[in-house]
Protein backbone atom coordinates (compact mmCIF):
# COMPACT_ATOMS: atom_id res chain seq x y z
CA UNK A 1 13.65 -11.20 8.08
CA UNK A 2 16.54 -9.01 8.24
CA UNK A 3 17.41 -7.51 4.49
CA UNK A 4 21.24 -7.98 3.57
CA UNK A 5 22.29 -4.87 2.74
CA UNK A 6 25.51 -3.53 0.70
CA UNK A 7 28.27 -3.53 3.47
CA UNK A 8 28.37 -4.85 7.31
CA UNK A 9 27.83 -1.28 8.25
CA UNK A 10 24.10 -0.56 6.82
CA UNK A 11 25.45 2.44 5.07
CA UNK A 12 25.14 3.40 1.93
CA UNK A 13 27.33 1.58 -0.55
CA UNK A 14 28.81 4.85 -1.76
CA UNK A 15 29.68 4.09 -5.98
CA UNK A 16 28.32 5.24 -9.07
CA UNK A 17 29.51 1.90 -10.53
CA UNK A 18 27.92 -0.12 -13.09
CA UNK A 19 27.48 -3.91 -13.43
CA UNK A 20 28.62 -4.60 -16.61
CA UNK A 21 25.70 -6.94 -18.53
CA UNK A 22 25.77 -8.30 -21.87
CA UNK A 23 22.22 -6.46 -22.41
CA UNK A 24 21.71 -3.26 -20.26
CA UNK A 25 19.45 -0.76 -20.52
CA UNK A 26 18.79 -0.17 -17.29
CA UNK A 27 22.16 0.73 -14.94
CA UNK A 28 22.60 -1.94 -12.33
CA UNK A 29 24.95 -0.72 -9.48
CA UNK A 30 27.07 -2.87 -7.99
CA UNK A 31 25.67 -2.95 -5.22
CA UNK A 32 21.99 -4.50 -6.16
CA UNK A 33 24.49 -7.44 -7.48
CA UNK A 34 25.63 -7.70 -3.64
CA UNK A 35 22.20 -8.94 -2.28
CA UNK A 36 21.90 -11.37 -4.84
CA UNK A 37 23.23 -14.83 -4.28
CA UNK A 38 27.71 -14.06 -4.11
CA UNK A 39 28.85 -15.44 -7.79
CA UNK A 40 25.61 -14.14 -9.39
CA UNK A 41 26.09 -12.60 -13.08
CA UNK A 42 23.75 -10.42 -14.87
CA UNK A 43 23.45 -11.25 -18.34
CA UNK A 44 20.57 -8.35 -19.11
CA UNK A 45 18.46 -5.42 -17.49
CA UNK A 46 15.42 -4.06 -19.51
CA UNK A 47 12.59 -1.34 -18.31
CA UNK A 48 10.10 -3.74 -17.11
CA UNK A 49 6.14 -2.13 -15.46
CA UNK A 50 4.81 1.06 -14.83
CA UNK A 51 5.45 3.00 -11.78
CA UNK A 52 4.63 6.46 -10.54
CA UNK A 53 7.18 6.30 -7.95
CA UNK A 54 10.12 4.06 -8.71
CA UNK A 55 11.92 3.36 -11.76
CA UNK A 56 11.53 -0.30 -12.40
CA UNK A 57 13.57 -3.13 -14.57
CA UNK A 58 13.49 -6.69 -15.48
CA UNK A 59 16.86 -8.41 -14.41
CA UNK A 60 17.98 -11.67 -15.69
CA UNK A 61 21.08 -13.48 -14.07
CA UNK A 62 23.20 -16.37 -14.08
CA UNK A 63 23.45 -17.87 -10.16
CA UNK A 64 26.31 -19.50 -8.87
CA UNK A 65 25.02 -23.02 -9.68
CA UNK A 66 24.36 -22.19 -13.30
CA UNK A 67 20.83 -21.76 -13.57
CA UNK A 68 18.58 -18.75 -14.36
CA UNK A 69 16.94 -16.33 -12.64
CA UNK A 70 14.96 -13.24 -13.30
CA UNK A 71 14.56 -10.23 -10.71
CA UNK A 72 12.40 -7.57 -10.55
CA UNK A 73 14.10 -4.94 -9.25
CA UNK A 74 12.42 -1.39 -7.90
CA UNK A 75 14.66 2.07 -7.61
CA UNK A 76 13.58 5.06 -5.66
CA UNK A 77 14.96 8.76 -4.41
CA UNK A 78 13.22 11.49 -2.48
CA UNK A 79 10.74 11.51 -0.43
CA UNK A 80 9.68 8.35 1.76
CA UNK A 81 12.04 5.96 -0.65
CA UNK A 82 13.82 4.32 2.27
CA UNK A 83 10.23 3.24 4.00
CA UNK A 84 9.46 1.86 0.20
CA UNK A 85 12.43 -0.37 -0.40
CA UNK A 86 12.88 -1.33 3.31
CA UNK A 87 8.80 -1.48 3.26
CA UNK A 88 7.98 -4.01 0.70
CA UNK A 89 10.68 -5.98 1.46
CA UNK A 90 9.50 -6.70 4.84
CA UNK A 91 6.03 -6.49 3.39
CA UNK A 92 6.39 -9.07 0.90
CA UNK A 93 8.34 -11.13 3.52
CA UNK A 94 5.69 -11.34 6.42
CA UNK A 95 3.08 -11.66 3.40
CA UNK A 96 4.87 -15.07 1.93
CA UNK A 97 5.38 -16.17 5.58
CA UNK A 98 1.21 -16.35 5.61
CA UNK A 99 0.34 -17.04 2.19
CA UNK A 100 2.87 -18.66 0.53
CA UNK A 101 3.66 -17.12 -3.58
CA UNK A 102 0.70 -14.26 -2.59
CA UNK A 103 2.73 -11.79 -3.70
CA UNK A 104 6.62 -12.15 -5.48
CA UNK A 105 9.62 -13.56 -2.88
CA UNK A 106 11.60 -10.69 -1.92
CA UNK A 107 15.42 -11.20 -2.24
CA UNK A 108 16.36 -7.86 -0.24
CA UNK A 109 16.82 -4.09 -0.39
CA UNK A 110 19.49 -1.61 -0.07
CA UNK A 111 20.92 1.67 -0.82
CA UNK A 112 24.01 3.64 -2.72
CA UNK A 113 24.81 6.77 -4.11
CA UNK A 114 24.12 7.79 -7.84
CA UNK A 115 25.85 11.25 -7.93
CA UNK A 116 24.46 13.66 -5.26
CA UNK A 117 21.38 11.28 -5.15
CA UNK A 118 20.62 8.64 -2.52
CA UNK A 119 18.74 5.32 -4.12
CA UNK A 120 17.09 2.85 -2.35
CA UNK A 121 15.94 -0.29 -4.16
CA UNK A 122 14.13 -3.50 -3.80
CA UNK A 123 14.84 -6.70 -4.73
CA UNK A 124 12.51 -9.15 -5.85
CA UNK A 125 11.35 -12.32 -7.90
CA UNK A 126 10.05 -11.39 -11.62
CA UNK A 127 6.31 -12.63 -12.17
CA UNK A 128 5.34 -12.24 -15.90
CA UNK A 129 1.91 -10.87 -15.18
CA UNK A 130 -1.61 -10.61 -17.06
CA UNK A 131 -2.70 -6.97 -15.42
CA UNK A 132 -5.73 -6.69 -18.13
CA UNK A 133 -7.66 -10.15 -15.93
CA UNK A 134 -9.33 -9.76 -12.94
CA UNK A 135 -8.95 -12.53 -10.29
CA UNK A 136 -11.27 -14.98 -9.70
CA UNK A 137 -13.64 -14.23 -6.76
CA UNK A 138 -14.16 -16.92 -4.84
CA UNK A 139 -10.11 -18.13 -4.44
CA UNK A 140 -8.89 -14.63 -4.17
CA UNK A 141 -11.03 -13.89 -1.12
CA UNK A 142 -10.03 -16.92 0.17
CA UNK A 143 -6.29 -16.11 0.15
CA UNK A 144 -7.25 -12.27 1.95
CA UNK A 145 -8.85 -13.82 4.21
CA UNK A 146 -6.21 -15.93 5.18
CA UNK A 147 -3.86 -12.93 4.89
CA UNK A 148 -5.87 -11.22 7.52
CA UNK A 149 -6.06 -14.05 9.92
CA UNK A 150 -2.49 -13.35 10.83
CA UNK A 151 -2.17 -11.46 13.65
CA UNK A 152 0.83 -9.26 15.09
CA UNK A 153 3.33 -10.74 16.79
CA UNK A 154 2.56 -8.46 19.98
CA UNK A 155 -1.25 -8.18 19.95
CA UNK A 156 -1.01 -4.93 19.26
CA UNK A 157 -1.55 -2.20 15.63
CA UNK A 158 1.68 -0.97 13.50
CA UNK A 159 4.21 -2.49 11.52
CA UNK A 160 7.98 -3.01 12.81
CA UNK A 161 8.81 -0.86 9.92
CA UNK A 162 7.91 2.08 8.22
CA UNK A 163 6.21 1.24 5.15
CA UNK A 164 3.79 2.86 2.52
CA UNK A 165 0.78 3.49 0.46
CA UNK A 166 1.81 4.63 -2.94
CA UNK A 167 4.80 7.06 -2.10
CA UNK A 168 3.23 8.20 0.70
CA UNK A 169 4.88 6.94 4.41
CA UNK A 170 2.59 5.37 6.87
CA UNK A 171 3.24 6.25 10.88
CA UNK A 172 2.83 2.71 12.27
CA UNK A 173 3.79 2.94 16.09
CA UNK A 174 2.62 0.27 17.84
CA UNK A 175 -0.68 1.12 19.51
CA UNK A 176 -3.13 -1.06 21.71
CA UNK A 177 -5.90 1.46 20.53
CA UNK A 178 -6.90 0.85 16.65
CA UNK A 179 -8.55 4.51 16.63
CA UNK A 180 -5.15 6.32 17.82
CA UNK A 181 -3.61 3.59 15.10
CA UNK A 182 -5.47 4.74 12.44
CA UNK A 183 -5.36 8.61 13.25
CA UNK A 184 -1.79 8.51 12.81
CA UNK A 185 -2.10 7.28 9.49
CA UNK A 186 -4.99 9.73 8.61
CA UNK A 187 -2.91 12.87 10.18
CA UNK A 188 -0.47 11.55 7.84
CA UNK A 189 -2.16 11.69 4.48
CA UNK A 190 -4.02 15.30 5.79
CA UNK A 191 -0.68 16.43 5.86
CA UNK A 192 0.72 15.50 2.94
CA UNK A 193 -2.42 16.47 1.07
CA UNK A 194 -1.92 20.49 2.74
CA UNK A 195 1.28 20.06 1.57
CA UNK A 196 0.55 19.33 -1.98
CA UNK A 197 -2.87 21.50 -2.32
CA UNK A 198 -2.24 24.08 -0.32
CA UNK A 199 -4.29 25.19 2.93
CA UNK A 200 -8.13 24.73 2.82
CA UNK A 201 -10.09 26.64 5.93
CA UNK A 202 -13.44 24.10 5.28
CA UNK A 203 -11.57 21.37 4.61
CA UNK A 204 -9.18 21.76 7.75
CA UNK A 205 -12.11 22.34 10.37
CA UNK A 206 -13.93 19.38 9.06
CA UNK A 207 -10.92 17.23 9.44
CA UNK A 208 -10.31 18.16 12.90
CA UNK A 209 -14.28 17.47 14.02
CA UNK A 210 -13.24 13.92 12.40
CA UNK A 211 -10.29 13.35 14.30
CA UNK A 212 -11.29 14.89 17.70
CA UNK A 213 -15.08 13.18 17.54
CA UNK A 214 -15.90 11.02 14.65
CA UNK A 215 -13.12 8.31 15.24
CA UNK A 216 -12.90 8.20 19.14
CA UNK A 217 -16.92 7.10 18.29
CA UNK A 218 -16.57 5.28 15.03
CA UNK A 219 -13.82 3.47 15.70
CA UNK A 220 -13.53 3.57 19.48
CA UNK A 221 -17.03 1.75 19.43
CA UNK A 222 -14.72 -1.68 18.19
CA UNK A 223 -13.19 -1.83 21.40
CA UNK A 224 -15.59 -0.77 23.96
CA UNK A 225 -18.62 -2.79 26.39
CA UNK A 226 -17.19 -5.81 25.94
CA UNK A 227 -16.06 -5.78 22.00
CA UNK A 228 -12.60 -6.44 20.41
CA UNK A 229 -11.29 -6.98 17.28
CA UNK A 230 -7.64 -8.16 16.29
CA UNK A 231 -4.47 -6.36 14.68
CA UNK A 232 -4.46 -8.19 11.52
CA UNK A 233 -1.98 -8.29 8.51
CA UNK A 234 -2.88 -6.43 5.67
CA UNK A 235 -1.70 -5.47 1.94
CA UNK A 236 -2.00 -2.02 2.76
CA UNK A 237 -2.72 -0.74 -1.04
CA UNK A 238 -4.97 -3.88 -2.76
CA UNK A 239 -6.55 -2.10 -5.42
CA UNK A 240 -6.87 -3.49 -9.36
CA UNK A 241 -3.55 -2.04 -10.23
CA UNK A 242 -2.04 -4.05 -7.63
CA UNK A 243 -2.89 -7.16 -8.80
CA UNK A 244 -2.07 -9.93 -11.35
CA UNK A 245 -2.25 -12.90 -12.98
CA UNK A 246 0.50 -15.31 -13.20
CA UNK A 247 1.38 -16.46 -17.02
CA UNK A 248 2.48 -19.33 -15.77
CA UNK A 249 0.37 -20.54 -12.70
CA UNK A 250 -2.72 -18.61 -13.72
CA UNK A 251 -2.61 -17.19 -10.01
CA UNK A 252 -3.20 -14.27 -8.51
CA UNK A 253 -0.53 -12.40 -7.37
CA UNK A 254 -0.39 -8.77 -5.44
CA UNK A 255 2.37 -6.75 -5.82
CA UNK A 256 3.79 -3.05 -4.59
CA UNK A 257 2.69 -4.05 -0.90
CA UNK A 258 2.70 -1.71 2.07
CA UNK A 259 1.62 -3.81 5.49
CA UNK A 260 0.66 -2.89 8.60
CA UNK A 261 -1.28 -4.51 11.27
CA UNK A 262 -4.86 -3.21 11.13
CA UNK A 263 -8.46 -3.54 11.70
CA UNK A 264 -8.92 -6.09 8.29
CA UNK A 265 -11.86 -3.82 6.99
CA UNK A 266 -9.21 -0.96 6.43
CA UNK A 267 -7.86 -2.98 3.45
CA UNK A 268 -11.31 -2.43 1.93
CA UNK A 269 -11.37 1.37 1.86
CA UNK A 270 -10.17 1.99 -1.86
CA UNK A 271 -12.48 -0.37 -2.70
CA UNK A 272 -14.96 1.91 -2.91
CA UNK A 273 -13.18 4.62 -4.73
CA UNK A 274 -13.99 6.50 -7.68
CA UNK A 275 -11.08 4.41 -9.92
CA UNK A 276 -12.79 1.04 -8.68
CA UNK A 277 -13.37 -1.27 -11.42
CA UNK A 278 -14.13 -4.90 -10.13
CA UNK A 279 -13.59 -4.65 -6.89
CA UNK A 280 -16.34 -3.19 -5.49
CA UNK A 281 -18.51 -5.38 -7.08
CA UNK A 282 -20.72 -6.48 -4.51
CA UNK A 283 -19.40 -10.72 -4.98
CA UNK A 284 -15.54 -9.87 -3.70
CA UNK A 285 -17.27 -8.49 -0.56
CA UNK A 286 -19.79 -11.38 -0.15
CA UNK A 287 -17.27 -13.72 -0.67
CA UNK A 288 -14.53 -12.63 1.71
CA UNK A 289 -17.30 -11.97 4.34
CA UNK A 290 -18.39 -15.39 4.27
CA UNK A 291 -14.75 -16.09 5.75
CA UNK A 292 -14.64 -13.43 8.27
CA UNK A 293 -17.70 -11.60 9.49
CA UNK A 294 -18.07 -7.64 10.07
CA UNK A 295 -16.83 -6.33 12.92
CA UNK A 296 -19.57 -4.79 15.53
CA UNK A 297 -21.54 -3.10 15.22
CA UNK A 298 -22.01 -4.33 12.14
CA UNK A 299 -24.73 -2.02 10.92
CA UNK A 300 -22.18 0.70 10.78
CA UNK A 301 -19.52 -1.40 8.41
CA UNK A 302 -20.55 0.87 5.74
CA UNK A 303 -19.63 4.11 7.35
CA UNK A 304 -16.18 2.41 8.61
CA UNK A 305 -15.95 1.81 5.06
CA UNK A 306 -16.81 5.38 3.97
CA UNK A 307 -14.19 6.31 6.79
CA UNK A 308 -11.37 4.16 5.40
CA UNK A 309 -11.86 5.35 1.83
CA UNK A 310 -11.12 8.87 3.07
CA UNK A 311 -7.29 7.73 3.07
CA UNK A 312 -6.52 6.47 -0.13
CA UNK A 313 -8.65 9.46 -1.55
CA UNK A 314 -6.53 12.16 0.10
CA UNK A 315 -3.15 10.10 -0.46
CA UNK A 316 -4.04 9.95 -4.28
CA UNK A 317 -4.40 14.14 -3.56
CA UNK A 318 -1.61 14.46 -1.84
CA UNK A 319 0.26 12.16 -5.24
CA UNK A 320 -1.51 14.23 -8.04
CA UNK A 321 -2.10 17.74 -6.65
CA UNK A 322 -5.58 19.27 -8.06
CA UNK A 323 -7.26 16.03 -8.58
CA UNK A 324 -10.87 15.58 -7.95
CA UNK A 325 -9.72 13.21 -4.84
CA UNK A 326 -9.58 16.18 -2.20
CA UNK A 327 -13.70 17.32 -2.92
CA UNK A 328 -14.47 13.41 -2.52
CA UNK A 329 -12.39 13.12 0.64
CA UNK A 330 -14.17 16.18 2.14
CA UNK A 331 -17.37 15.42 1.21
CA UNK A 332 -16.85 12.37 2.57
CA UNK A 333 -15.39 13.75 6.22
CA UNK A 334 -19.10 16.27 5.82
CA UNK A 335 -21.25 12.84 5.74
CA UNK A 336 -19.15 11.40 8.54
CA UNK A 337 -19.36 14.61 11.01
CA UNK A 338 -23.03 15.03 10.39
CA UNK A 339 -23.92 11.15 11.45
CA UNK A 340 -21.70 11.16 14.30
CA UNK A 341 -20.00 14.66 15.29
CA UNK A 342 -22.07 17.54 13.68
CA UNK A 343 -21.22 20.79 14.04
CA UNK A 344 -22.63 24.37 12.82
CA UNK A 345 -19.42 25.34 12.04
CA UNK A 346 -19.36 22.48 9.17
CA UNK A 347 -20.50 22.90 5.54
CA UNK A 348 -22.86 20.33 4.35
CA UNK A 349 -22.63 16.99 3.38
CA UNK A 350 -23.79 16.92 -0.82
CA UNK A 351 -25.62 13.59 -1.94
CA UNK A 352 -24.62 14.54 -5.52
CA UNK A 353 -21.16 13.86 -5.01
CA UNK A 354 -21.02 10.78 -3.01
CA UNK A 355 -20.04 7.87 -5.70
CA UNK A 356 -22.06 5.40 -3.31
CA UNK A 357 -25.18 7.01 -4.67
CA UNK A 358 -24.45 8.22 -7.97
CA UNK A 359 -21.95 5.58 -9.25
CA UNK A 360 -18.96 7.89 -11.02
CA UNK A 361 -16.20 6.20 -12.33
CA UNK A 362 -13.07 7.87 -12.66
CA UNK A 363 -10.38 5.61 -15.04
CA UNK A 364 -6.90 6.05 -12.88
CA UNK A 365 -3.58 6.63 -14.77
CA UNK A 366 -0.10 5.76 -13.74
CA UNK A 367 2.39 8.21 -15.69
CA UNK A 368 5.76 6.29 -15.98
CA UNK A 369 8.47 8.32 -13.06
CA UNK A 370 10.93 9.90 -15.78
């Protein structure tokens, strides 16, 4: 699985240089042409998707034996963009090692300069995509569950990389404990969020009560008197704008994944988001449940699914500062403390903004990175 990077050394390959292509209007640097089969020629590089995060293109190229092949090629800076390029690429590596064609073959990642700025990319194959279908139910479910009967390779939760969920990087340690697992992640996106909104009092305390109470219950509750459940591989970020149809195979086919070995009903959490369009119809669930049951207790699924939710909510915050994400999230943490750590000292939970009962939709937009 190891990525072949620009130069022997793993360092950065340190040119502003410029594959020359007969159509270009996307700069190639040399060195995404050096994890590409040696002898490859690009013939063209076009703007190709929409990404918040990354600046995207559509590569086409001549290999060595003559024939053509088409790239999709992904190019970040800043924050977390090594843990995105080396991320997917292991992502989508482990992923095709499962599922075969689940999500595109990645070719590799890597790194140079582009002035004073650092760029890390990833490599991958080009799927020309239908984004406006949704997938059908029954063999989509079918293919997550297989996904999340693979298991880690040492029994235990993480990922052997850093990897993440939108731009935002995921602590994946290896842990024996899925609660600890998961509060890493969570102290991750509460973080990020402070950092992005600002300091909330409220918000803070009720955090903390769900950290030092809710989750040692909630989720300590899977593995205790006698019950276990089993680091599994997941997507990591399988929501609607994740997914698409295959011109050409009329398959499904994720894309921008982030992995890490989980408890499999994490994957579900942004299902039941406010920007939810067809996956939290009730069949997905039922479907993919009729491959792998809910964990026990299994009459609390539904608050481990209000739990998970609580991540993507506050990493969508954390992306697009004064969003209506961060009131969700809380209220969410308020419903959570009152069933299983209430305090005084907490605000209370309000029924008229929990989407579970009054169905809001909010329509999410991706804005193009400049």
């Amino acid at each position: 699985m190891s990525p072949r990077l620009p130069n022997d050394e793993n360092m950065p390959f340190d040119s502003t240089k410029c594959v020359s292509a007969t159509e270009a209007n996307f700069p190639i640097n040399e060195a995404v042409l050096k994890v590409m089969p040696c002898g490859t020629r690009i013939i063209s590089a076009q703007p190709s998707g929409i990404s918040a995060w990354a600046k995207t293109a559509k590569v086409s190229a001549i290999l060595p034996d003559g024939s053509s092949k088409t790239y999709f090629l992904k190019c970040a800076t800043g924050q977390s963009a090594r843990a995105l390029a080396e991320g997917e690429f292991h992502s989508a590596t482990t992923i095709n090692d499962v599922v075969t064609g689940l999500v595109p073959k990645a070719a590799g990642w890597g790194e140079y300069h582009n002035g004073k700025s650092q760029v890390y990319f990833f490599l991958g194959d080009f799927h020309d995509m239908n984004l406006s279908v949704r997938p059908e139910p029954a063999s989509f479910m079918s293919k997550i569950a297989e996904l999340h009967r693979a298991t880690s390779p040492n029994g235990m939760f993480g990922f052997p990389v850093r990897t993440v969920c939108g731009r935002m990087e995921r602590t994946v340690t290896w842990e024996k404990s899925w609660a600890r697992s998961f509060t890493h992640q969570l102290r991750d996106v509460i973080r990020y969020d402070n950092e992005a909104n600002g300091p909330w009092p409220e918000y803070d305390g009720a955090c903390k009560q769900l950290i030092d109470v809710v989750i040692p219950r909630l989720l300590g509750v899977l593995q205790s008197a006698g019950r276990s459940i089993t680091p599994s591989l997941i997507h990591g970020d399988l929501w609607e704008h994740n997914v698409g149809i295959d011109k050409e195979t009329g398959e499904a086919v994720l894309f921008d994944p982030g992995c890490v070995y989980a408890h499999n009903e994490m994957e579900f959490g942004t299902w039941r988001c406010t920007w939810a369009s067809y996956f939290n119809s009730p069949i997905y669930m039922q479907l993919y449940q009729s491959h792998i049951k809910p964990s026990e207790p299994v009459e609390e699924w539904d608050d481990r699914n209000r739990l998970y939710s609580i991540h993507p909510y506050l990493n969508d915050s954390a992306g697009h500062p004064g969003s209506i994400s961060r009131k969700i999230a809380y209220n969410e943490v308020l419903y959570l403390c009152e069933r299983y750590g209430p305090s005084d000292s907490l605000e209370k939970y309000d029924p008229a903004i929990d989407i579970s009962i009054t169905g809001a939709h909010i329509p999410f937009v991706i804005k193009q990175l400049e």
